[in-house]
ModelCIF file with pLDDT and N, C-alpha, C, O atoms, coordinates in Angstrom:
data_MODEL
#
_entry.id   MODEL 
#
_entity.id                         1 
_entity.type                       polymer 
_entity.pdbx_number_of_molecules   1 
#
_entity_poly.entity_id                      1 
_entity_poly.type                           'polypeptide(L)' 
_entity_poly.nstd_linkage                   no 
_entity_poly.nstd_monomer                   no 
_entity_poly.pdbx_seq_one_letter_code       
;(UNK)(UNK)(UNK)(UNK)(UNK)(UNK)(UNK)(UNK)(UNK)(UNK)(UNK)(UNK)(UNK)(UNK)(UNK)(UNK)
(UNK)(UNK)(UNK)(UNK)(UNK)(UNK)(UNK)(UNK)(UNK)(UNK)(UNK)(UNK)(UNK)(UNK)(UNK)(UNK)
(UNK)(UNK)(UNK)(UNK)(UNK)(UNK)(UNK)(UNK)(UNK)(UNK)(UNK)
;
_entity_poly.pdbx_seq_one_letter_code_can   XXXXXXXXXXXXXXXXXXXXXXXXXXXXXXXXXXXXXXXXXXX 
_entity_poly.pdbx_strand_id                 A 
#
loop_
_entity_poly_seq.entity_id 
_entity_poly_seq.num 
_entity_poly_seq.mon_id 
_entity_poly_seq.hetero 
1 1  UNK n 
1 2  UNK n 
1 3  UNK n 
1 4  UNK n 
1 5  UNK n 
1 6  UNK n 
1 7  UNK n 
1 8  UNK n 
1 9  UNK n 
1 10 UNK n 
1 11 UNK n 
1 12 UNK n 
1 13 UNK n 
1 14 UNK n 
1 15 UNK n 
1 16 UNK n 
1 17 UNK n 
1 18 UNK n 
1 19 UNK n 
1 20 UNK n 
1 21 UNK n 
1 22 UNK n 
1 23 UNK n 
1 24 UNK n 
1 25 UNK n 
1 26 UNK n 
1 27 UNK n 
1 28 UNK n 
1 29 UNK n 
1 30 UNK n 
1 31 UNK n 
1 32 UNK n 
1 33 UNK n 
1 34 UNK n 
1 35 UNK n 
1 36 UNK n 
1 37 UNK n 
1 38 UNK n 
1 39 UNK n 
1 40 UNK n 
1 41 UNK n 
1 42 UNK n 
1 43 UNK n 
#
_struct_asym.id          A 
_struct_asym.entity_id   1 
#
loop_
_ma_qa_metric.id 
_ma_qa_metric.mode 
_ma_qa_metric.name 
_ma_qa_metric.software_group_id 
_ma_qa_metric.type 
1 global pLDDT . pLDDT 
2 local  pLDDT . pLDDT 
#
_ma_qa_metric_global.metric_id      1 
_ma_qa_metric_global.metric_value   92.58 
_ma_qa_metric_global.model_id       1 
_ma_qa_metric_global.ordinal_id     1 
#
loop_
_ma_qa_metric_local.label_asym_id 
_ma_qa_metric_local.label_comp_id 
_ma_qa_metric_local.label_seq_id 
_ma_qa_metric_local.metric_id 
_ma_qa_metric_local.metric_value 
_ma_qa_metric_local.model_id 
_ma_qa_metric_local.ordinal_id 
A UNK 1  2 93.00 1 1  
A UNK 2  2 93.00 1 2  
A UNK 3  2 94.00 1 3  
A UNK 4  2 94.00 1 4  
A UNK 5  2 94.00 1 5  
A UNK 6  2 93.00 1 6  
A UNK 7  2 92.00 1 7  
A UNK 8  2 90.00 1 8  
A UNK 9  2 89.00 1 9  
A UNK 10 2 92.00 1 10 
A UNK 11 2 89.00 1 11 
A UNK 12 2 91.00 1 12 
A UNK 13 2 87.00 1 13 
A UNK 14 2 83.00 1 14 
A UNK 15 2 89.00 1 15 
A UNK 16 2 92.00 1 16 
A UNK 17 2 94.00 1 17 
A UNK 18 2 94.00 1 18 
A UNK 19 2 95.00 1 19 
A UNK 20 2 95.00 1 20 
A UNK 21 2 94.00 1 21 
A UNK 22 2 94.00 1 22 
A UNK 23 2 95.00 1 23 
A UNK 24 2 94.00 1 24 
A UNK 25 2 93.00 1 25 
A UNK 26 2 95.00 1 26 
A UNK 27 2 94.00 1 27 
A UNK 28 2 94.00 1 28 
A UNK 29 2 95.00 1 29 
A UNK 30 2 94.00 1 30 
A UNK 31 2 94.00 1 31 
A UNK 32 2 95.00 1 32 
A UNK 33 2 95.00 1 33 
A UNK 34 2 94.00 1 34 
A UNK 35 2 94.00 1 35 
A UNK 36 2 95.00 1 36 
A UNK 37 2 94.00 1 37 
A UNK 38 2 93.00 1 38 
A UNK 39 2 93.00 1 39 
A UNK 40 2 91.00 1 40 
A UNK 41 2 90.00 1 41 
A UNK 42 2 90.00 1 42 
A UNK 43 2 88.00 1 43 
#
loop_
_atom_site.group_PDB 
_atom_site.id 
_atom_site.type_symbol 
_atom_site.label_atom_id 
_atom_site.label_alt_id 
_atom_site.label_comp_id 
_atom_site.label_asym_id 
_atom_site.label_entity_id 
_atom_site.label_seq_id 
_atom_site.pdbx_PDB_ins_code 
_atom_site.Cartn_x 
_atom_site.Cartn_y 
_atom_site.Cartn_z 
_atom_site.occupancy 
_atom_site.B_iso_or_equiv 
_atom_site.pdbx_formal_charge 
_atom_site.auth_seq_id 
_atom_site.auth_comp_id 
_atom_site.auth_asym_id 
_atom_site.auth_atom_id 
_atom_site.pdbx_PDB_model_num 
ATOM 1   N N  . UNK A 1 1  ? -5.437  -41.852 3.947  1.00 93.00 ? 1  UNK A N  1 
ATOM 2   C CA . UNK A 1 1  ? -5.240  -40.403 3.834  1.00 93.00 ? 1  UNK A CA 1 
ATOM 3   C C  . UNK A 1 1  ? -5.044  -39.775 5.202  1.00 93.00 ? 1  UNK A C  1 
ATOM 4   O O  . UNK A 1 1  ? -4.153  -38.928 5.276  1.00 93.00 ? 1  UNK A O  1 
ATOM 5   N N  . UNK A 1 2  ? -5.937  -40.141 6.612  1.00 93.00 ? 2  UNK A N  1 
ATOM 6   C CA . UNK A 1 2  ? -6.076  -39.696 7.237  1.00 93.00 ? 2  UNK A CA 1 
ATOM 7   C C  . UNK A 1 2  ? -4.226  -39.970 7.907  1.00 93.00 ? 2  UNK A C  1 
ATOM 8   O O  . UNK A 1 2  ? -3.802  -38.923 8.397  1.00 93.00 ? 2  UNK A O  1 
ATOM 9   N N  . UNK A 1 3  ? -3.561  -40.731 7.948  1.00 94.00 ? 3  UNK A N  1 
ATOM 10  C CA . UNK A 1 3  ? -2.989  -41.165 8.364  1.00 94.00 ? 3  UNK A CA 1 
ATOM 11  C C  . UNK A 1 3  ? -0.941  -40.063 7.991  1.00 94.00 ? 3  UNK A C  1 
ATOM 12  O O  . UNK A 1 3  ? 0.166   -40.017 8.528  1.00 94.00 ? 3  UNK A O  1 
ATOM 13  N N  . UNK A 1 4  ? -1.673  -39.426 6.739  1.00 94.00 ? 4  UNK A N  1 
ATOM 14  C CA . UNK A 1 4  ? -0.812  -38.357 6.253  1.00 94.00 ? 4  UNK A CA 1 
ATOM 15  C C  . UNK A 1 4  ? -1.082  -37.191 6.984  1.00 94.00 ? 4  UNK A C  1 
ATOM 16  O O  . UNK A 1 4  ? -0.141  -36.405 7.097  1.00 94.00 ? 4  UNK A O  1 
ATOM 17  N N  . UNK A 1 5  ? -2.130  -36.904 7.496  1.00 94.00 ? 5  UNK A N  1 
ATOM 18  C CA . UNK A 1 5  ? -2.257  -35.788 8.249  1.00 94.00 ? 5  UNK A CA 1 
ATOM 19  C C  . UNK A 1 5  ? -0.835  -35.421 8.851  1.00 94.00 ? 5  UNK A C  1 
ATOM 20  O O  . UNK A 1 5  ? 0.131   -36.150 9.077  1.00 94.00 ? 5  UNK A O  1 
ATOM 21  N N  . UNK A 1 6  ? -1.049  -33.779 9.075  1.00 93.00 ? 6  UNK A N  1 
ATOM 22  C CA . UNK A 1 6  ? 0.245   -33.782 10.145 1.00 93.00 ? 6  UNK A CA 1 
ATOM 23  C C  . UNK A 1 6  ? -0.235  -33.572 11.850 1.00 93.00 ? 6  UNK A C  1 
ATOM 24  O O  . UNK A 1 6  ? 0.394   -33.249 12.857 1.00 93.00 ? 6  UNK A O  1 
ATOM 25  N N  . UNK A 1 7  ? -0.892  -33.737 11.728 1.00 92.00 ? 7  UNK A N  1 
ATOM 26  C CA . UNK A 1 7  ? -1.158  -34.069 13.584 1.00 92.00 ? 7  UNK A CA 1 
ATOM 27  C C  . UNK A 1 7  ? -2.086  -35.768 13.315 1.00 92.00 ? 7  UNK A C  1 
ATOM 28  O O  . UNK A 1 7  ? -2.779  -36.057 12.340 1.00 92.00 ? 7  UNK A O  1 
ATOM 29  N N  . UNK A 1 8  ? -1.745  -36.754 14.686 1.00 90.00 ? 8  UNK A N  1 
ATOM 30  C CA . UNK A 1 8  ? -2.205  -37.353 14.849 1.00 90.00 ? 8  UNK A CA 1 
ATOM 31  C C  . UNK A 1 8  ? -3.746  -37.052 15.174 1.00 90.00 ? 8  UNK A C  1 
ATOM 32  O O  . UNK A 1 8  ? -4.584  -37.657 14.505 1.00 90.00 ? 8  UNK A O  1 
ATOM 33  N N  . UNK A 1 9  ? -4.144  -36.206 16.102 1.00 89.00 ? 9  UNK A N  1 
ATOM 34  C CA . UNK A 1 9  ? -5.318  -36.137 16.633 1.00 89.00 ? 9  UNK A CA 1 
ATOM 35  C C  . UNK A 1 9  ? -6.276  -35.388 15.414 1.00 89.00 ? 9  UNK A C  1 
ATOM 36  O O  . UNK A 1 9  ? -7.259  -34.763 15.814 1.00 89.00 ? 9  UNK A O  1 
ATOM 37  N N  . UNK A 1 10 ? -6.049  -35.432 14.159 1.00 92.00 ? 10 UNK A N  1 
ATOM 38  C CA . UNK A 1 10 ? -6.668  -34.186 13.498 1.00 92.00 ? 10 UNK A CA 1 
ATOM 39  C C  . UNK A 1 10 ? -8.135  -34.726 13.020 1.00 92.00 ? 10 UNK A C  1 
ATOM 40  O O  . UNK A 1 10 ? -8.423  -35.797 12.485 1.00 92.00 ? 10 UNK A O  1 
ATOM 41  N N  . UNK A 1 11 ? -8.966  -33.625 13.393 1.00 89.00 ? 11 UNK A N  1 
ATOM 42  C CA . UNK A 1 11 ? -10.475 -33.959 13.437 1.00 89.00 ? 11 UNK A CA 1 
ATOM 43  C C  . UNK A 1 11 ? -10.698 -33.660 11.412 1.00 89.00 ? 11 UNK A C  1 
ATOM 44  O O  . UNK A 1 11 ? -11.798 -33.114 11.327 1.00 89.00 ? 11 UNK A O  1 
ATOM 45  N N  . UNK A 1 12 ? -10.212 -33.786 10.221 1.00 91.00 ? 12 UNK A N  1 
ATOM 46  C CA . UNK A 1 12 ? -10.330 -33.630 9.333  1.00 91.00 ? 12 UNK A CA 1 
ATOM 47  C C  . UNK A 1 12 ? -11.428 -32.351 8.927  1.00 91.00 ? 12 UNK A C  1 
ATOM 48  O O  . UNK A 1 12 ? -12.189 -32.346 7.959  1.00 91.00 ? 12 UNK A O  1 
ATOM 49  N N  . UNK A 1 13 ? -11.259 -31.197 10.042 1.00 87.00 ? 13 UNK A N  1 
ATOM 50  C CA . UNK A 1 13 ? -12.309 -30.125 9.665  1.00 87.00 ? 13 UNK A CA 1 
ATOM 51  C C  . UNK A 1 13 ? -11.315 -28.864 9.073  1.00 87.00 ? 13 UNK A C  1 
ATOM 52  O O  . UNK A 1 13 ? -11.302 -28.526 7.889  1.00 87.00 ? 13 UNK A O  1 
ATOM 53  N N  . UNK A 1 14 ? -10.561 -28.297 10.054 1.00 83.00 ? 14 UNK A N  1 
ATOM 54  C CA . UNK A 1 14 ? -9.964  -27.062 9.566  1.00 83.00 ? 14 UNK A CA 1 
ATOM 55  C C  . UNK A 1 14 ? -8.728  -27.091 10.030 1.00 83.00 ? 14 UNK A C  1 
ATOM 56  O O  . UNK A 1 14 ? -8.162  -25.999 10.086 1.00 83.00 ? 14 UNK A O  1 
ATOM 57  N N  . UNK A 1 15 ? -7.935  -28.361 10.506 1.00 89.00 ? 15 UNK A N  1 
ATOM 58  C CA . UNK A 1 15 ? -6.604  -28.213 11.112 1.00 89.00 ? 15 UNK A CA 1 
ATOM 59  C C  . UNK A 1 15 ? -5.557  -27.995 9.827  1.00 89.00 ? 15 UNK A C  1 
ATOM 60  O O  . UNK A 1 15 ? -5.883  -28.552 8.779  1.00 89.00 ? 15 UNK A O  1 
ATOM 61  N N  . UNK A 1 16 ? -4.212  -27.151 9.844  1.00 92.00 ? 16 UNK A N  1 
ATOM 62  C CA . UNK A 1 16 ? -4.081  -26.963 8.942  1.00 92.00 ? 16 UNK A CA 1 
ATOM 63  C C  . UNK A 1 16 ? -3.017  -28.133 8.523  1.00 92.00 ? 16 UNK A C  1 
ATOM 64  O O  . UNK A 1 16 ? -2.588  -28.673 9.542  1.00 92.00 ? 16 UNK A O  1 
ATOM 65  N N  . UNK A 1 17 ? -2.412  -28.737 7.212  1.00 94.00 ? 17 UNK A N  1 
ATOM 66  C CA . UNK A 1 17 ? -2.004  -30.354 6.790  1.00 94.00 ? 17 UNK A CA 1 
ATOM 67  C C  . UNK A 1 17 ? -2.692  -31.141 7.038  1.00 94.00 ? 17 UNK A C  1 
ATOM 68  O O  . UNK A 1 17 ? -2.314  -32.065 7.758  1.00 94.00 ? 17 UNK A O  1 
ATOM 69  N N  . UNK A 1 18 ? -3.924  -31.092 6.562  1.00 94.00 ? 18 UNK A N  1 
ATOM 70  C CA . UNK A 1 18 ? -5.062  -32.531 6.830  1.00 94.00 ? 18 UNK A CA 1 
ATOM 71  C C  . UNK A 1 18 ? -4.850  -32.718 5.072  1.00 94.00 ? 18 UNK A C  1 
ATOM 72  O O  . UNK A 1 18 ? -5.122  -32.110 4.036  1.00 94.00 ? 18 UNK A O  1 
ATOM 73  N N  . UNK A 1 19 ? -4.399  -33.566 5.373  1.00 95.00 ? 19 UNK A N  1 
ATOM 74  C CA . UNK A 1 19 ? -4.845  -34.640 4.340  1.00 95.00 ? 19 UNK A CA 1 
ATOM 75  C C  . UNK A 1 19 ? -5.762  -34.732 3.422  1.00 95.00 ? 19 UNK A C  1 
ATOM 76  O O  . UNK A 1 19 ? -5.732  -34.676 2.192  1.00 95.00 ? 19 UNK A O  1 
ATOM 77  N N  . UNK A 1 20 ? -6.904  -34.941 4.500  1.00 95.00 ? 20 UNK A N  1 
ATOM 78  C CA . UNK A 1 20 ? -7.829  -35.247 3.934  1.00 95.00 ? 20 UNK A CA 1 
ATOM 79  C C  . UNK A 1 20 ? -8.794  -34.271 3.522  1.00 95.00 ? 20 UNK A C  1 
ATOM 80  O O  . UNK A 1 20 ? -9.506  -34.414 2.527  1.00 95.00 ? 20 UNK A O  1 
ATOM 81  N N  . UNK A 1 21 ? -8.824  -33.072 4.448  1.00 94.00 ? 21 UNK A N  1 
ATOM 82  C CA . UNK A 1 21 ? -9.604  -31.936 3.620  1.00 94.00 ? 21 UNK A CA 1 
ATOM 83  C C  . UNK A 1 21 ? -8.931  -31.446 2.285  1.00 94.00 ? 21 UNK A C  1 
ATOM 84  O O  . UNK A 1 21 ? -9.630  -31.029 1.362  1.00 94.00 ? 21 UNK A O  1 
ATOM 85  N N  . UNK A 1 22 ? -7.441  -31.510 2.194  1.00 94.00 ? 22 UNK A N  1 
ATOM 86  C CA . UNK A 1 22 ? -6.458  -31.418 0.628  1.00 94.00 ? 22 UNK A CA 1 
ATOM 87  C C  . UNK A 1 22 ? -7.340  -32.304 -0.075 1.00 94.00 ? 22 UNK A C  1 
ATOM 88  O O  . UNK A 1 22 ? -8.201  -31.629 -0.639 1.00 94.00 ? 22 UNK A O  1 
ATOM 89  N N  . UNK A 1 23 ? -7.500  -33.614 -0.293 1.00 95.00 ? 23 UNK A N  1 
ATOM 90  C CA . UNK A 1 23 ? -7.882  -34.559 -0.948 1.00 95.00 ? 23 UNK A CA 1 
ATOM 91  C C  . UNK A 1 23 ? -9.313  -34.206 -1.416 1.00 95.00 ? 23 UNK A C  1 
ATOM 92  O O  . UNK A 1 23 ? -9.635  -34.473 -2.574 1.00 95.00 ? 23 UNK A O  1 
ATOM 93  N N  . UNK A 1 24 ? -10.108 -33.670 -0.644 1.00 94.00 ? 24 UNK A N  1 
ATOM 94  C CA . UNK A 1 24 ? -11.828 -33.220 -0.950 1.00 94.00 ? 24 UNK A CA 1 
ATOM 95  C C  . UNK A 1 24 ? -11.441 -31.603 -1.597 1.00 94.00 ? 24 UNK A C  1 
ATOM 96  O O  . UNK A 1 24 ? -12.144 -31.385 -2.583 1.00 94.00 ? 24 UNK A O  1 
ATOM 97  N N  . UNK A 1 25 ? -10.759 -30.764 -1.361 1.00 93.00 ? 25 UNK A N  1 
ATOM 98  C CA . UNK A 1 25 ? -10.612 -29.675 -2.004 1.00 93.00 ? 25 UNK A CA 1 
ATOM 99  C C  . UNK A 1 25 ? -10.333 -29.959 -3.323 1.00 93.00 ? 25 UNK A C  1 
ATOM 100 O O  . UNK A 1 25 ? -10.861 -29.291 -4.212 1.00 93.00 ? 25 UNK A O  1 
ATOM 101 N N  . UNK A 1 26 ? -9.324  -31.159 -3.649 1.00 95.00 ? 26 UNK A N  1 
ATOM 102 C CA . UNK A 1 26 ? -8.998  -31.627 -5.015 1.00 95.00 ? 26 UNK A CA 1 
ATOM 103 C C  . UNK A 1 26 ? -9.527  -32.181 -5.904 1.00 95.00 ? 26 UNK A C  1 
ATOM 104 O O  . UNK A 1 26 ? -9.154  -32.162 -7.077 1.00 95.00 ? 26 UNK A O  1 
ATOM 105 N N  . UNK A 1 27 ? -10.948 -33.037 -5.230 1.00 94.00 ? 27 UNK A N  1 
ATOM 106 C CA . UNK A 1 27 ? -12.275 -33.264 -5.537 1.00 94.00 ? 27 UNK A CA 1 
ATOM 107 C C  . UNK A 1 27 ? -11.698 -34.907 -6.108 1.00 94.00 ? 27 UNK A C  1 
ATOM 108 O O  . UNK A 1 27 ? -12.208 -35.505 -7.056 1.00 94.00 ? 27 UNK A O  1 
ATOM 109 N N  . UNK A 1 28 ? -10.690 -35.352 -5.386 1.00 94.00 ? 28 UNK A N  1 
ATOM 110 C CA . UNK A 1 28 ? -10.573 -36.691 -5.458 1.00 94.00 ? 28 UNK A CA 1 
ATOM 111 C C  . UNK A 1 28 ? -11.065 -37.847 -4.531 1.00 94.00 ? 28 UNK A C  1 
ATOM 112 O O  . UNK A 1 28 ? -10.472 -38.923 -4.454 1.00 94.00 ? 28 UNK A O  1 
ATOM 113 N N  . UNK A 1 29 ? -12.201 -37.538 -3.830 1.00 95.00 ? 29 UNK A N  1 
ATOM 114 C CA . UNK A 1 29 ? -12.727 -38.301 -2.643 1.00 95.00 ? 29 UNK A CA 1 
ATOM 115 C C  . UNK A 1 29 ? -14.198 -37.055 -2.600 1.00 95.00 ? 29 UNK A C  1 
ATOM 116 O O  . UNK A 1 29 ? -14.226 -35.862 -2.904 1.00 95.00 ? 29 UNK A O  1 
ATOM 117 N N  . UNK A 1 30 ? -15.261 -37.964 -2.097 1.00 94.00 ? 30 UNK A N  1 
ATOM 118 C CA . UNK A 1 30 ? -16.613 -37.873 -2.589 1.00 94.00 ? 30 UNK A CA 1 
ATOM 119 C C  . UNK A 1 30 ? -17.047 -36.815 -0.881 1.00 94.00 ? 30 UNK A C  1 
ATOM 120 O O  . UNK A 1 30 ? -16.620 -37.356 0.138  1.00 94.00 ? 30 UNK A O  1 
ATOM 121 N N  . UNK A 1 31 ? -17.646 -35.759 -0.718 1.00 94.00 ? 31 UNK A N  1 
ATOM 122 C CA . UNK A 1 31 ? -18.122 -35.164 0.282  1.00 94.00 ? 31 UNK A CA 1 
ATOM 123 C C  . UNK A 1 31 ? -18.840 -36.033 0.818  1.00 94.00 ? 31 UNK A C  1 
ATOM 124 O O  . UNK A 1 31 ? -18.352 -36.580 1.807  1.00 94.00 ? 31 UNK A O  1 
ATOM 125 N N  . UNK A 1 32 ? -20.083 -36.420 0.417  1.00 95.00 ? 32 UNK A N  1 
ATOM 126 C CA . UNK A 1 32 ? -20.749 -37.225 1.206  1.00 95.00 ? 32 UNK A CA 1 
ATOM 127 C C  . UNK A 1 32 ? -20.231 -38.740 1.692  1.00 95.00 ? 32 UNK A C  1 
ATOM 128 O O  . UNK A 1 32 ? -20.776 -39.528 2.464  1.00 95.00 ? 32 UNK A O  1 
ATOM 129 N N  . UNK A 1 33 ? -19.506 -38.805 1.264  1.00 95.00 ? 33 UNK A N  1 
ATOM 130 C CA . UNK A 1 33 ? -18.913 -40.642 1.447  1.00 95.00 ? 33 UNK A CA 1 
ATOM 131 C C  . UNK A 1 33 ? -17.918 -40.208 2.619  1.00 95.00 ? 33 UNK A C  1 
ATOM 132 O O  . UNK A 1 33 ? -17.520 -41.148 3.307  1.00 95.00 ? 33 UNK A O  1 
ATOM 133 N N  . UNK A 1 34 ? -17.437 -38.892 2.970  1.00 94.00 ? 34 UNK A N  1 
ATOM 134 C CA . UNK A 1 34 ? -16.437 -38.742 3.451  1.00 94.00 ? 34 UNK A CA 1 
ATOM 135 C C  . UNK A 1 34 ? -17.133 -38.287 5.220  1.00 94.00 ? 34 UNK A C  1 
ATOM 136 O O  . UNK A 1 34 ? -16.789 -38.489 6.385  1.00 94.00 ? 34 UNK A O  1 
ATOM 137 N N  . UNK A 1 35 ? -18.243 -37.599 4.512  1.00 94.00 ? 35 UNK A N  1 
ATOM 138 C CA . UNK A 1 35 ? -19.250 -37.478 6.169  1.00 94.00 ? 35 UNK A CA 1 
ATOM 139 C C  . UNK A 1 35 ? -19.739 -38.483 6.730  1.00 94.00 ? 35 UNK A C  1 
ATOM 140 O O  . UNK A 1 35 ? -19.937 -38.563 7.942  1.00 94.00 ? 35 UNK A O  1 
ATOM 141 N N  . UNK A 1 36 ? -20.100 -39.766 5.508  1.00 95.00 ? 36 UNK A N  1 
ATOM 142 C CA . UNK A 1 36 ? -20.288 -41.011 6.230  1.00 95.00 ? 36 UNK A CA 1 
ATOM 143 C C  . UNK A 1 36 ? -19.402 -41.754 7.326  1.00 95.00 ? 36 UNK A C  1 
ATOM 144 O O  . UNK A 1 36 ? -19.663 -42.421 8.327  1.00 95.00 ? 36 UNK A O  1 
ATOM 145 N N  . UNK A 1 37 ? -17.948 -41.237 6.528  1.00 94.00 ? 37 UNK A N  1 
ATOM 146 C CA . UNK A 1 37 ? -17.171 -42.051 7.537  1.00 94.00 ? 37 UNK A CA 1 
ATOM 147 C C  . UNK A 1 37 ? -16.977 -41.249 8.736  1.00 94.00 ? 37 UNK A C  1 
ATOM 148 O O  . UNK A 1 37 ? -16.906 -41.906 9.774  1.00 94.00 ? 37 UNK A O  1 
ATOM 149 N N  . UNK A 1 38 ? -16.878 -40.024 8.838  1.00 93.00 ? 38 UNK A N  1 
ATOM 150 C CA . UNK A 1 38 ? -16.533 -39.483 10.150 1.00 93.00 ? 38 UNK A CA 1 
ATOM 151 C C  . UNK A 1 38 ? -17.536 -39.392 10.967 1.00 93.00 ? 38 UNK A C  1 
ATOM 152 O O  . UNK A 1 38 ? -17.308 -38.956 12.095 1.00 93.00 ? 38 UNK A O  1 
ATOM 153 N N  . UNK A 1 39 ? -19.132 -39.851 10.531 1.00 93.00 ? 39 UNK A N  1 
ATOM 154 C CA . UNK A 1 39 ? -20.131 -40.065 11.456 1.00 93.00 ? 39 UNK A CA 1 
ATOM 155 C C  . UNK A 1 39 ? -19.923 -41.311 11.895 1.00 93.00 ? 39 UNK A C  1 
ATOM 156 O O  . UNK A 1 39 ? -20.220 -41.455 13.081 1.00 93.00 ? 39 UNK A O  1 
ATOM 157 N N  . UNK A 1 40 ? -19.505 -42.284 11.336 1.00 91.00 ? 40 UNK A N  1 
ATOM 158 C CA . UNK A 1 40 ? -18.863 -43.895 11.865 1.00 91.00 ? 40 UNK A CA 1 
ATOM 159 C C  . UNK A 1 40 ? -18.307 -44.059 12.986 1.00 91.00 ? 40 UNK A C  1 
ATOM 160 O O  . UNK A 1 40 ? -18.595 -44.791 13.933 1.00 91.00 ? 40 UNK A O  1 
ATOM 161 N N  . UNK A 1 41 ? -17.203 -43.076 12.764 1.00 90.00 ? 41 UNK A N  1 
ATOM 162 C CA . UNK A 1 41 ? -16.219 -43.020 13.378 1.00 90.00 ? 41 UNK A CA 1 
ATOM 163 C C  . UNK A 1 41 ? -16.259 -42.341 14.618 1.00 90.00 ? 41 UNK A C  1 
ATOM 164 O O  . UNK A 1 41 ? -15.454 -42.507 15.534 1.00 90.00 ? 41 UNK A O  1 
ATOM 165 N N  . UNK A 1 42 ? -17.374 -41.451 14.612 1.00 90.00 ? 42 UNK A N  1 
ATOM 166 C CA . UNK A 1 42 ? -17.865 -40.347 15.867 1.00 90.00 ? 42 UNK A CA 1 
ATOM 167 C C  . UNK A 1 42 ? -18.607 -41.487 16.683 1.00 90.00 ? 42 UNK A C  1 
ATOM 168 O O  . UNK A 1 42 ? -18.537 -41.569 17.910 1.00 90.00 ? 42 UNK A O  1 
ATOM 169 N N  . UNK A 1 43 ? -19.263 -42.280 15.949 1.00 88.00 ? 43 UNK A N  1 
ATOM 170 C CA . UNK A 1 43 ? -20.545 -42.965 16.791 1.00 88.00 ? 43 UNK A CA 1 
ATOM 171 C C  . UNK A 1 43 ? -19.756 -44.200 17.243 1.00 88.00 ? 43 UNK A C  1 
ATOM 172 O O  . UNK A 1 43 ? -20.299 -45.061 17.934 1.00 88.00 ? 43 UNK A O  1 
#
């Protein structure tokens, strides 16, 4: 998903064409499973 974004650098919070916040607004991908990964990914 992340990879549809329209900016490469996009932090999946409020940039606008993320992907992936579309995908959690649509309630097809889980909130908490989705904070897991971007704490992964931070750390």
């Amino acid at each position: 998903l992340a990879a549809e974004c329209r900016f490469n650098d996009c932090s999946h919070q409020s940039e606008p064409g993320c992907a992936v916040q579309a995908a959690l607004e649509a309630g097809t991908i889980d909130a908490a499973r989705l904070a897991r990964w971007q704490k992964l990914l931070a750390e």
